[in-house]
Protein backbone atom coordinates (compact mmCIF):
# COMPACT_ATOMS: atom_id res chain seq x y z
CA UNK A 1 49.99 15.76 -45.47
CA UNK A 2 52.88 18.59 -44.88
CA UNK A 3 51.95 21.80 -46.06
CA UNK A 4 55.54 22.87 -46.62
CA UNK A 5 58.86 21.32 -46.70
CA UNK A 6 61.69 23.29 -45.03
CA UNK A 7 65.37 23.00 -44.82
CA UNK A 8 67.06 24.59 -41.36
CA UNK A 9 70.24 25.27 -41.60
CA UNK A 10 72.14 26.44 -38.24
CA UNK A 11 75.98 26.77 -37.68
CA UNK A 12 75.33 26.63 -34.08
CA UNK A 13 74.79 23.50 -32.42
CA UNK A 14 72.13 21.86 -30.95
CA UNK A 15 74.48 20.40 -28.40
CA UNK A 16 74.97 23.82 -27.61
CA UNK A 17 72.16 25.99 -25.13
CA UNK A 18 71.39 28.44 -27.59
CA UNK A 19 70.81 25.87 -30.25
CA UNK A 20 68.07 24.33 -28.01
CA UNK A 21 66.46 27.48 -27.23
CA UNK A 22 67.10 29.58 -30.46
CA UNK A 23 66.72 26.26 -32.76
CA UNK A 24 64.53 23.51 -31.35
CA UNK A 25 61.88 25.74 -29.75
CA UNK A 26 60.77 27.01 -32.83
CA UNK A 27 60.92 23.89 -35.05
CA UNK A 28 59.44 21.33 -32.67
CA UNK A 29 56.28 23.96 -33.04
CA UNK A 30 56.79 24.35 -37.22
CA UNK A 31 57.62 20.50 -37.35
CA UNK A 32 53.96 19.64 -35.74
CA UNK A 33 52.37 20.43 -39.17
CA UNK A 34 55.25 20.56 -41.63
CA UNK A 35 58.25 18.73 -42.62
CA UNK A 36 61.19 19.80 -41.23
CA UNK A 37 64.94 18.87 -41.69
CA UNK A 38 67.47 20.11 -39.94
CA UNK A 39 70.99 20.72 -40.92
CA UNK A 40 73.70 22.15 -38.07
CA UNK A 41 77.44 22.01 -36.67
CA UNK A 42 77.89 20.07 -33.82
CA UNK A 43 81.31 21.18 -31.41
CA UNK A 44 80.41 18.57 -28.81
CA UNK A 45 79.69 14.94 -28.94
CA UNK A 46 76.15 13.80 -30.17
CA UNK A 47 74.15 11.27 -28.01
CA UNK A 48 72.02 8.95 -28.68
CA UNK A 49 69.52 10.61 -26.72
CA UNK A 50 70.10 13.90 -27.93
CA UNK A 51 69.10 12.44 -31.54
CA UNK A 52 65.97 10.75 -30.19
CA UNK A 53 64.66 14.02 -28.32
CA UNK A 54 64.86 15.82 -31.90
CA UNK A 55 63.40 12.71 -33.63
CA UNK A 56 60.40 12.87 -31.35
CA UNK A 57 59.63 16.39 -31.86
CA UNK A 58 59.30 15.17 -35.95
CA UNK A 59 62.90 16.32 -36.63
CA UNK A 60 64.87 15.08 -39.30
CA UNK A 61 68.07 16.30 -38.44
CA UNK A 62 71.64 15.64 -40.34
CA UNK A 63 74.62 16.96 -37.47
CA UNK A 64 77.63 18.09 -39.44
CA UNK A 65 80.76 17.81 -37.22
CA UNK A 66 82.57 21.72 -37.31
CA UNK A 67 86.64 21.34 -38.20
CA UNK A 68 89.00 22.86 -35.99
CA UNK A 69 91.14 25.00 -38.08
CA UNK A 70 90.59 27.47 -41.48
CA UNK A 71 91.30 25.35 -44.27
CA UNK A 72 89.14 22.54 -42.87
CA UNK A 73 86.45 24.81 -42.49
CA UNK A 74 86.14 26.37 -46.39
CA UNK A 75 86.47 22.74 -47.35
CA UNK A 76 83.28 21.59 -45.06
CA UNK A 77 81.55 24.50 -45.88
CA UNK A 78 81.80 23.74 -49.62
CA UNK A 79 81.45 19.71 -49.03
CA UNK A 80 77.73 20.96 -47.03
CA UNK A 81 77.00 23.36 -49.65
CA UNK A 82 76.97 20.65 -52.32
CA UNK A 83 75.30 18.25 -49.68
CA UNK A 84 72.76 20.66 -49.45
CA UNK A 85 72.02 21.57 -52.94
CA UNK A 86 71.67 17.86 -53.69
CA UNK A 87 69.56 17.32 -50.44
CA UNK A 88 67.01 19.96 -51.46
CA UNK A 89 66.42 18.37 -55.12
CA UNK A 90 66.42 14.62 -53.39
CA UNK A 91 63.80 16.11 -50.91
CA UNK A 92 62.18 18.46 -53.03
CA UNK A 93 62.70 21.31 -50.33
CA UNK A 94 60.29 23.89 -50.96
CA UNK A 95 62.14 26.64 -48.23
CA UNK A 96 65.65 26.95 -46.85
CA UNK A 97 66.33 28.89 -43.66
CA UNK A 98 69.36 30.16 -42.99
CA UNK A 99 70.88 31.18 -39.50
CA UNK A 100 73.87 33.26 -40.11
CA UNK A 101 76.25 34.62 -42.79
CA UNK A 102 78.23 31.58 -43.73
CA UNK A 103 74.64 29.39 -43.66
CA UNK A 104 73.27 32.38 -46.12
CA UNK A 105 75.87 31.95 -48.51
CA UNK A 106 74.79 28.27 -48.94
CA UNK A 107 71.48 29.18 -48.81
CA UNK A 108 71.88 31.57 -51.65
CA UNK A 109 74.20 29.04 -53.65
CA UNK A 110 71.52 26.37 -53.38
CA UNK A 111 68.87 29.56 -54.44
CA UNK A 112 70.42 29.90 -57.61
CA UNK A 113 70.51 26.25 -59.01
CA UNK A 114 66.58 25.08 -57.24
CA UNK A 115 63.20 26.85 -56.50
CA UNK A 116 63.52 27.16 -53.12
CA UNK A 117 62.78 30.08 -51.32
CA UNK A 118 65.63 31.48 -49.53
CA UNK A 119 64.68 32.97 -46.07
CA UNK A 120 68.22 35.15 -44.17
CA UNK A 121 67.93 35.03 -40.53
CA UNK A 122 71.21 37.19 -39.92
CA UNK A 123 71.27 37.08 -36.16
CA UNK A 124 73.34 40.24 -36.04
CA UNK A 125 76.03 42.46 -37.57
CA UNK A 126 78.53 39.45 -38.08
CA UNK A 127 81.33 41.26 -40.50
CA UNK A 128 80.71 44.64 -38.38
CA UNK A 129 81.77 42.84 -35.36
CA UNK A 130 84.51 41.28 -36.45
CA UNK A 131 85.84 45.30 -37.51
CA UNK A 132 84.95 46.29 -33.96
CA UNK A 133 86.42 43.37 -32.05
CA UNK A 134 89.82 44.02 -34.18
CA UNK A 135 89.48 40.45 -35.92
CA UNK A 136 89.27 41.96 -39.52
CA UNK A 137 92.15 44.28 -40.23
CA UNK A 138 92.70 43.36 -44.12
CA UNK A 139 90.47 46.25 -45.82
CA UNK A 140 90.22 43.90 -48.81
CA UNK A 141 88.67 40.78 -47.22
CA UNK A 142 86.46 43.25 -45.37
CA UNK A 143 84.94 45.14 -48.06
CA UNK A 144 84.56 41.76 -49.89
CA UNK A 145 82.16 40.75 -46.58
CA UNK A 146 80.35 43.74 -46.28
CA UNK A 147 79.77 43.77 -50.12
CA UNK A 148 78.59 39.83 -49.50
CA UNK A 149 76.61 41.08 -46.71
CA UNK A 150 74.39 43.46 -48.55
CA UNK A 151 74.05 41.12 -51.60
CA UNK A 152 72.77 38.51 -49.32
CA UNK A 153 70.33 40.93 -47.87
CA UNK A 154 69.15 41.63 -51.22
CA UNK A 155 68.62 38.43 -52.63
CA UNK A 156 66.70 37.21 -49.59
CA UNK A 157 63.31 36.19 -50.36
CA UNK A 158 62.54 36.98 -46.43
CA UNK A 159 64.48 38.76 -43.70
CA UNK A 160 64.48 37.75 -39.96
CA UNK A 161 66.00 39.98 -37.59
CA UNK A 162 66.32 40.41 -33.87
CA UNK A 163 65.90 43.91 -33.54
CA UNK A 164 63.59 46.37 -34.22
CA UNK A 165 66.95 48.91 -33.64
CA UNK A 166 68.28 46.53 -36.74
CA UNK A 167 66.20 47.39 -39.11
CA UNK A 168 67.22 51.26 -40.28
CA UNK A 169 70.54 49.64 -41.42
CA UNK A 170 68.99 46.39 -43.17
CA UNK A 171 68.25 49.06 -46.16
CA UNK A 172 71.68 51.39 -45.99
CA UNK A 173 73.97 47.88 -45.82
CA UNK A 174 72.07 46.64 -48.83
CA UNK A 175 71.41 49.81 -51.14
CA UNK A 176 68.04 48.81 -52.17
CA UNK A 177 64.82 48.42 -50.50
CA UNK A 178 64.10 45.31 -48.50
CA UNK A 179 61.91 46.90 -45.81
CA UNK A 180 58.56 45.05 -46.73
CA UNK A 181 60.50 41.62 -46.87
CA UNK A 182 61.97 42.35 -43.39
CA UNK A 183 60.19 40.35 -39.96
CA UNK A 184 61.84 41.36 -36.07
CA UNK A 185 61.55 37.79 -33.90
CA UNK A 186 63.89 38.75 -31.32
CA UNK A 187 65.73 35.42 -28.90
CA UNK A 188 62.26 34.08 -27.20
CA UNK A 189 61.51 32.08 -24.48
CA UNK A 190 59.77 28.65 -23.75
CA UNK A 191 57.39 30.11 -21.12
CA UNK A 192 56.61 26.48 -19.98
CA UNK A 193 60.03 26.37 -18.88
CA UNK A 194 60.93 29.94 -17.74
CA UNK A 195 58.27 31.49 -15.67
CA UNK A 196 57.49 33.25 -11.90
CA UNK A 197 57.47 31.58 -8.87
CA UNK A 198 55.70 32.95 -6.89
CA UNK A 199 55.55 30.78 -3.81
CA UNK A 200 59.61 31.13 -3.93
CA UNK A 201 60.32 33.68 -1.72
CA UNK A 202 64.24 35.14 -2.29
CA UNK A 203 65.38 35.04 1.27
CA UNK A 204 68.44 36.89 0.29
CA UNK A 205 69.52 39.11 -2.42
CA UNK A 206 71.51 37.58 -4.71
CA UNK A 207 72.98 39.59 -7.97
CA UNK A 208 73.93 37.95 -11.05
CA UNK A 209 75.68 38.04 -14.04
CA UNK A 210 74.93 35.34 -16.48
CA UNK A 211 76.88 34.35 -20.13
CA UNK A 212 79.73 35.81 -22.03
CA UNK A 213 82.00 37.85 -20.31
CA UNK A 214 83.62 39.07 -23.21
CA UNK A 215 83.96 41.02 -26.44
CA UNK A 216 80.30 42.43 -26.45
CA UNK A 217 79.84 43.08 -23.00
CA UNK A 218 81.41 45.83 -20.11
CA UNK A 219 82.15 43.04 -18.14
CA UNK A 220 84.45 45.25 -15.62
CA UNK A 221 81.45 47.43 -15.74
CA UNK A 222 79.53 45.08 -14.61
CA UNK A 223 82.05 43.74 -11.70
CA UNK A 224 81.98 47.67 -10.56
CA UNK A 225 78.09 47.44 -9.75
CA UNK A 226 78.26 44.40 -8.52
CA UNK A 227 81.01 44.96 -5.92
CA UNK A 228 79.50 48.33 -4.88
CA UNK A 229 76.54 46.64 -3.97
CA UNK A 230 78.38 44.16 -1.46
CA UNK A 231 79.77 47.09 0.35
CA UNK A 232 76.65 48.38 0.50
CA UNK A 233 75.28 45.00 2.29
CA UNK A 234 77.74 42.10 3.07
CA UNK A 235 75.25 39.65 3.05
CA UNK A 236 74.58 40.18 -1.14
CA UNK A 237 75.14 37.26 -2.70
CA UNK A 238 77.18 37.54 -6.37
CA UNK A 239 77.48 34.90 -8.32
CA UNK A 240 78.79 34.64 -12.31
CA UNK A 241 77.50 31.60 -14.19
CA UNK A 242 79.63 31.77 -17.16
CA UNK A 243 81.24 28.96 -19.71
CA UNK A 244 84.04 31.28 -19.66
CA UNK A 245 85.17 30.40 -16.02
CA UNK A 246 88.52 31.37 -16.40
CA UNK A 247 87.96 34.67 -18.47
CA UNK A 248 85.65 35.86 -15.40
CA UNK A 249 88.17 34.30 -12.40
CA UNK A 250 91.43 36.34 -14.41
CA UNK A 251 88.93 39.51 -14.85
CA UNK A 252 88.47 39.68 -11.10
CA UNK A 253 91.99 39.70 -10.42
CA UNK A 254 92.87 42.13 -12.84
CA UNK A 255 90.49 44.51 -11.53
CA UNK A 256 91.17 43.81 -8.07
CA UNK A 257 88.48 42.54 -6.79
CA UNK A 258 88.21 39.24 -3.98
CA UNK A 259 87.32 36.07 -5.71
CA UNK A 260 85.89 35.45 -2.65
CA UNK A 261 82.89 37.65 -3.00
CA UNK A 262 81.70 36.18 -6.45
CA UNK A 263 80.86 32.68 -6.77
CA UNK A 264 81.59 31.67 -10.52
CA UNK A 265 80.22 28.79 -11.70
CA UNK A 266 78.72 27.08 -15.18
CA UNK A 267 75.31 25.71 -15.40
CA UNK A 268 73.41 23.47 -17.97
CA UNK A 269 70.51 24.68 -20.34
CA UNK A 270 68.23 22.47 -18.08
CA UNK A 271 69.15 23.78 -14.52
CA UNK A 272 68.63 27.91 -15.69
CA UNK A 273 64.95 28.13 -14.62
CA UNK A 274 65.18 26.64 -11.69
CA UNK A 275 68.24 28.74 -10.76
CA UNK A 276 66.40 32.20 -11.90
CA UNK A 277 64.32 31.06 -9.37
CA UNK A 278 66.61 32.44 -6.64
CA UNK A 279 68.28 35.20 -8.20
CA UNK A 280 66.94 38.85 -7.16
CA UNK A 281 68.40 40.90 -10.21
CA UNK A 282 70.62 40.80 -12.41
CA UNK A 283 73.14 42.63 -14.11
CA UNK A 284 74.50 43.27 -17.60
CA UNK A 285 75.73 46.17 -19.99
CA UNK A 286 76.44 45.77 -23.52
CA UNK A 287 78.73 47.83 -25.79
CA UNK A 288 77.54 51.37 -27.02
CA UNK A 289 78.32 50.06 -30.39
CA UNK A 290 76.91 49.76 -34.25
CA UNK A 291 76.63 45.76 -33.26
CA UNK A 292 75.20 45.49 -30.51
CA UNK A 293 71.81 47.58 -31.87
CA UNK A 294 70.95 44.10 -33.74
CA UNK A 295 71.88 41.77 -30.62
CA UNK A 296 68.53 40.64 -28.38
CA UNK A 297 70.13 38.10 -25.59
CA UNK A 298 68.55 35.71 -25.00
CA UNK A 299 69.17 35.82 -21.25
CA UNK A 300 66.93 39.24 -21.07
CA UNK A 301 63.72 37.24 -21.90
CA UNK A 302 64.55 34.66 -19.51
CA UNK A 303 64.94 37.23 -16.82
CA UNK A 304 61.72 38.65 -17.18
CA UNK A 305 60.16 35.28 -17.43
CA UNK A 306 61.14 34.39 -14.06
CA UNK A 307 60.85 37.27 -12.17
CA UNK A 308 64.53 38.57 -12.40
CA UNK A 309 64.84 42.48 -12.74
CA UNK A 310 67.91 43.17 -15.26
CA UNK A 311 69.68 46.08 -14.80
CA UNK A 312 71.10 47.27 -17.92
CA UNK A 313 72.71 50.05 -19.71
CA UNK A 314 71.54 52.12 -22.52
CA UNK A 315 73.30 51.24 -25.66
CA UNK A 316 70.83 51.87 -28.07
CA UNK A 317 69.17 49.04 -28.57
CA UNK A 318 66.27 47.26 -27.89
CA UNK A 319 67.23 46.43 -24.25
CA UNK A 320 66.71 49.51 -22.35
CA UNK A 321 63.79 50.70 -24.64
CA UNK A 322 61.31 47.77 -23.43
CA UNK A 323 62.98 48.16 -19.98
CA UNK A 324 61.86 51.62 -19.97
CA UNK A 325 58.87 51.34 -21.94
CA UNK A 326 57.53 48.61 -19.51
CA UNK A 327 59.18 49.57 -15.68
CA UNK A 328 60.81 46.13 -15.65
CA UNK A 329 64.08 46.89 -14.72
CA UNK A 330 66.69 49.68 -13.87
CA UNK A 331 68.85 51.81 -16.97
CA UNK A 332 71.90 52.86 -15.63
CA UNK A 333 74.83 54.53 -15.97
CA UNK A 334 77.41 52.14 -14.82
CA UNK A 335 79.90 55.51 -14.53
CA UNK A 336 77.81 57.45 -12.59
CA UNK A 337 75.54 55.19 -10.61
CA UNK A 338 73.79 56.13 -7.43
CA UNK A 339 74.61 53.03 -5.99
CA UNK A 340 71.99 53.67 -2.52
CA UNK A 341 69.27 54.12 -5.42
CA UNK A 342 70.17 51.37 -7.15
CA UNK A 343 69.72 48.87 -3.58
CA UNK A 344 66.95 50.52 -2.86
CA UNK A 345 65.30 50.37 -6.19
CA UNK A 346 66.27 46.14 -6.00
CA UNK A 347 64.81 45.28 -2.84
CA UNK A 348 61.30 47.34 -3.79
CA UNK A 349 61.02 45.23 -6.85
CA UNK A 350 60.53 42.06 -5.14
CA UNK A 351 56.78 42.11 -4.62
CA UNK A 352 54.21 39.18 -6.81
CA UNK A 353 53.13 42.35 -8.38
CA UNK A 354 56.52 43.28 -10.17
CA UNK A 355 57.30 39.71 -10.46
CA UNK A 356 53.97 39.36 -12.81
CA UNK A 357 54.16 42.40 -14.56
CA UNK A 358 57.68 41.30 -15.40
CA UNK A 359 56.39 38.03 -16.73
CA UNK A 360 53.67 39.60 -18.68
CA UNK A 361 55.81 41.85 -20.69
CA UNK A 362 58.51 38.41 -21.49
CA UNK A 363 54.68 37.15 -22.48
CA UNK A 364 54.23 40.22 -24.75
CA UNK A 365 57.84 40.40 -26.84
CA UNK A 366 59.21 36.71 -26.21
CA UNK A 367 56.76 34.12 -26.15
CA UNK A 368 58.42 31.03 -28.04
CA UNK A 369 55.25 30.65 -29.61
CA UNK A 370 54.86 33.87 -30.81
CA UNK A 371 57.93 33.53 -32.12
CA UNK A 372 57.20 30.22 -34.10
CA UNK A 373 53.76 31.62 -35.45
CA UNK A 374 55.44 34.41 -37.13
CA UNK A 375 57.98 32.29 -38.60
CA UNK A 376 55.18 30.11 -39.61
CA UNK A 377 53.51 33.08 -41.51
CA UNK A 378 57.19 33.74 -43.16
CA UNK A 379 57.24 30.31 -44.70
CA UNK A 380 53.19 30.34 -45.43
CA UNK A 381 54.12 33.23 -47.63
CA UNK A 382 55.53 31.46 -49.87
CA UNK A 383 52.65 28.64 -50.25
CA UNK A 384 51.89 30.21 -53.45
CA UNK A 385 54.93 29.67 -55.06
CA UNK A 386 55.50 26.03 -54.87
C-alpha cells in the first residue's frame, strides 16, 4: 500500500533533457514506494514510448501541451489550475510539489481549497532574472512578482532550493522566517549513467563548452579561454555542444574568432556520458549576479561524474566554493588568466587519481539518490498530517 500520494507538477518538459534528469530521476526512486502523478508542459511531441518509459517507472503522468503566445498561456494556466484542484480531491492527493513560480501559484491555489501539503521547489531567482536580463521593465508588474514571490515563500509548507548561496535571501525576499522549512538538493546526477572511465584514455585534449550560451553565462568569456588555449597548442580540440547552434556560430563571428577552430554541435540527453568520456575539461563562467547565487547546473555534476575538470569563475555561488573546497577544478579569472598555468594545470589533471577524486566529490553533493532520499524525508514529514 502507498505511503503517500503526491502530485508533481513541472513546467518543464519531460521531452526536454532537464526534465529527464531534474524530473524523472527523482520520481522513478519516490514512485518505487509511493504513488506518484505527474503533471508537466510538453514543447515537443510525446511518443508512445516516451509514455511507456514513465509508465514503467510507476508514473502516472498527465502531459499538458504549453501554448505559444501570452494570452494562451494565462488561459492554460488557469484551465490546469482548475484541472488540478479537481485532480487532487478525485485522487485524494495528500502532497503537491511544485517546480517553479507559475507551478507554485497553482500549487498554492489548490492549498487553499484541499489539505494538501504544498511543497515550493523555486529552482532559482525567476522574477530577479527577468529584472537583470531587461525582460521586466514595468515597476508595477514587477513589484506585483516579487510581492507574489515572497508570499509564496511564506505559505510553503516546505522549501527546496538549489543552493546553499540561496538560502540568506529565502528569509529577506519573504519577511518572515522560513529557515527551518528550507532543504538545499542542488541539480544531481544518475551516477549509473555519468561516471569515470578509467580505461578511456583522452588521447588529445579536447575543451568544451556545453549548454546555454546565453543570458546567464560570459559566453565571450568563455570563447576568450578557449581560443587562447589553441594558440597555445594547435592540436586542442574545442568543441560547443549547444541547442543554441546559431546563437554560438553568430557569437564566434562577432567576436572574431574562426569557426573553424570550434566544432559546434547538439547532442541528445542519452549520448552526454558517453561523450564526457572524451572531453579533457571544460569550461564555463556564470554571471557575477544576485541570480546566479541560486543556479546549480546541472552540467557541473555531470562533469565531475565523468572525470571532466570544469574550469569556472567565481561568481559567488556554489560553483567555485566546492571547486575550491574539493581541488576539482580551476577558479579563474577569465580577465586576467595566466593562460601557460591554466594548460599546464589541464594536462596534470588527467591522472585515475584526479579522475576518482573528481567522481567522489559528484558522489558526495550530487548523487541522484541522495537527492531523492531527501526529498523523500520532505514528503515523510508530512505523514502525520494526513
Amino acid at each position: 500500500m502507498s505511503e503517500y500520494r503526491l502530485l508533481y507538477l513541472s513546467y518543464t518538459g519531460m521531452t526536454e533533457s532537464l526534465g529527464q534528469s531534474q524530473v524523472l530521476s527523482y520520481q522513478k526512486r519516490i514512485a518505487k514506494n509511493n504513488s506518484v502523478h505527474l503533471f508537466s508542459f510538453e514543447r515537443r511531441s510525446v511518443t508512445n514510448q516516451l509514455k511507456n518509459e514513465i509508465d514503467d517507472k510507476g508514473i502516472q503522468w498527465t502531459p499538458f501541451k504549453s501554448a505559444n503566445n501570452k494570452f494562451l498561456r494565462c488561459l492554460t494556466l488557469v484551465y490546469f489550475a482548475l484541472f488540478s484542484l479537481f485532480y487532487i480531491k478525485k485522487n485524494k492527493i495528500d502532497i503537491i510539489h511544485c517546480r517553479s513560480f507559475f507551478m507554485a501559484l497553482v500549487g498554492l491555489f489548490c492549498s487553499i481549497f484541499t489539505n494538501v501539503r504544498f511543497v515550493y521547489d523555486i529552482r532559482g531567482f525567476w522574477v530577479h532574472e527577468l529584472v537583470e536580463n531587461n525582460r521586466l521593465k514595468n515597476k508595477y508588474i514587477k513589484k506585483i512578482l516579487l510581492h507574489l514571490q515572497g508570499y509564496l515563500l511564506k505559505k510553503a509548507d516546505q522549501i527546496v532550493t538549489l543552493t546553499e548561496s540561496s538560502v540568506p535571501y529565502l528569509e529577506m525576499f519573504s519577511k518572515s522566517k522560513i529557515l527551518g522549512k528550507v532543504t538545499v538538493i542542488p541539480t544531481c546526477v544518475d551516477l549509473e549513467r555519468f561516471n569515470v572511465d578509467l580505461e578511456n584514455c583522452r588521447s588529445r585534449i579536447k575543451i568544451s563548452y556545453v549548454g546555454n550560451t546565453q543570458e546567464r553565462y560570459q559566453f565571450d568569456k568563455v570563447l576568450y579561454v578557449m581560443d587562447s588555449l589553441k594558440k597555445l597548442n594547435k592540436n586542442i580540440e574545442l568543441e560547443i555542444v549547444t541547442q543554441d547552434i546559431n546563437a554560438a556560430t553568430e557569437a564566434l563571428t562577432n567576436n572574431n574568432y574562426d569557426p573553424q577552430d570550434f566544432k559546434v554541435f547538439s547532442l541528445d540527453f542519452s549520448e552526454m556520458p558517453k561523450y564526457l568520456h572524451s572531453v579533457t575539461a571544460a569550461v564555463f563562467f556564470m554571471n557575477e549576479t544576485l541570480t546566479t547565487k541560486a543556479m546549480a547546473p546541472t552540467k557541473f555534476g555531470e562533469f565531475l561524474a565523468c572525470g571532466v575538470y570544469p574550469i569556472v569563475n567565481d561568481n559567488g555561488s556554489d560553483v567555485p566554493r566546492i571547486v575550491r573546497e574539493n581541488h576539482v577544478g580551476f577558479v579563474i579569472d577569465p580577465i586576467k588568466i595566466d593562460i601557460e598555468q591554466l594548460y599546464e594545470n589541464i594536462l596534470s589533471s588527467q591522472t585515475n587519481e584526479i579522475k576518482n577524486r573528481s567522481f567522489n566529490v559528484a558522489k558526495k553533493y550530487f548523487d541522484v539518490e541522495v537527492g531523492s532520499r531527501r526529498l523523500n524525508q520532505i514528503y515523510e514529514s508530512f505523514k502525520a498530517e494526513y
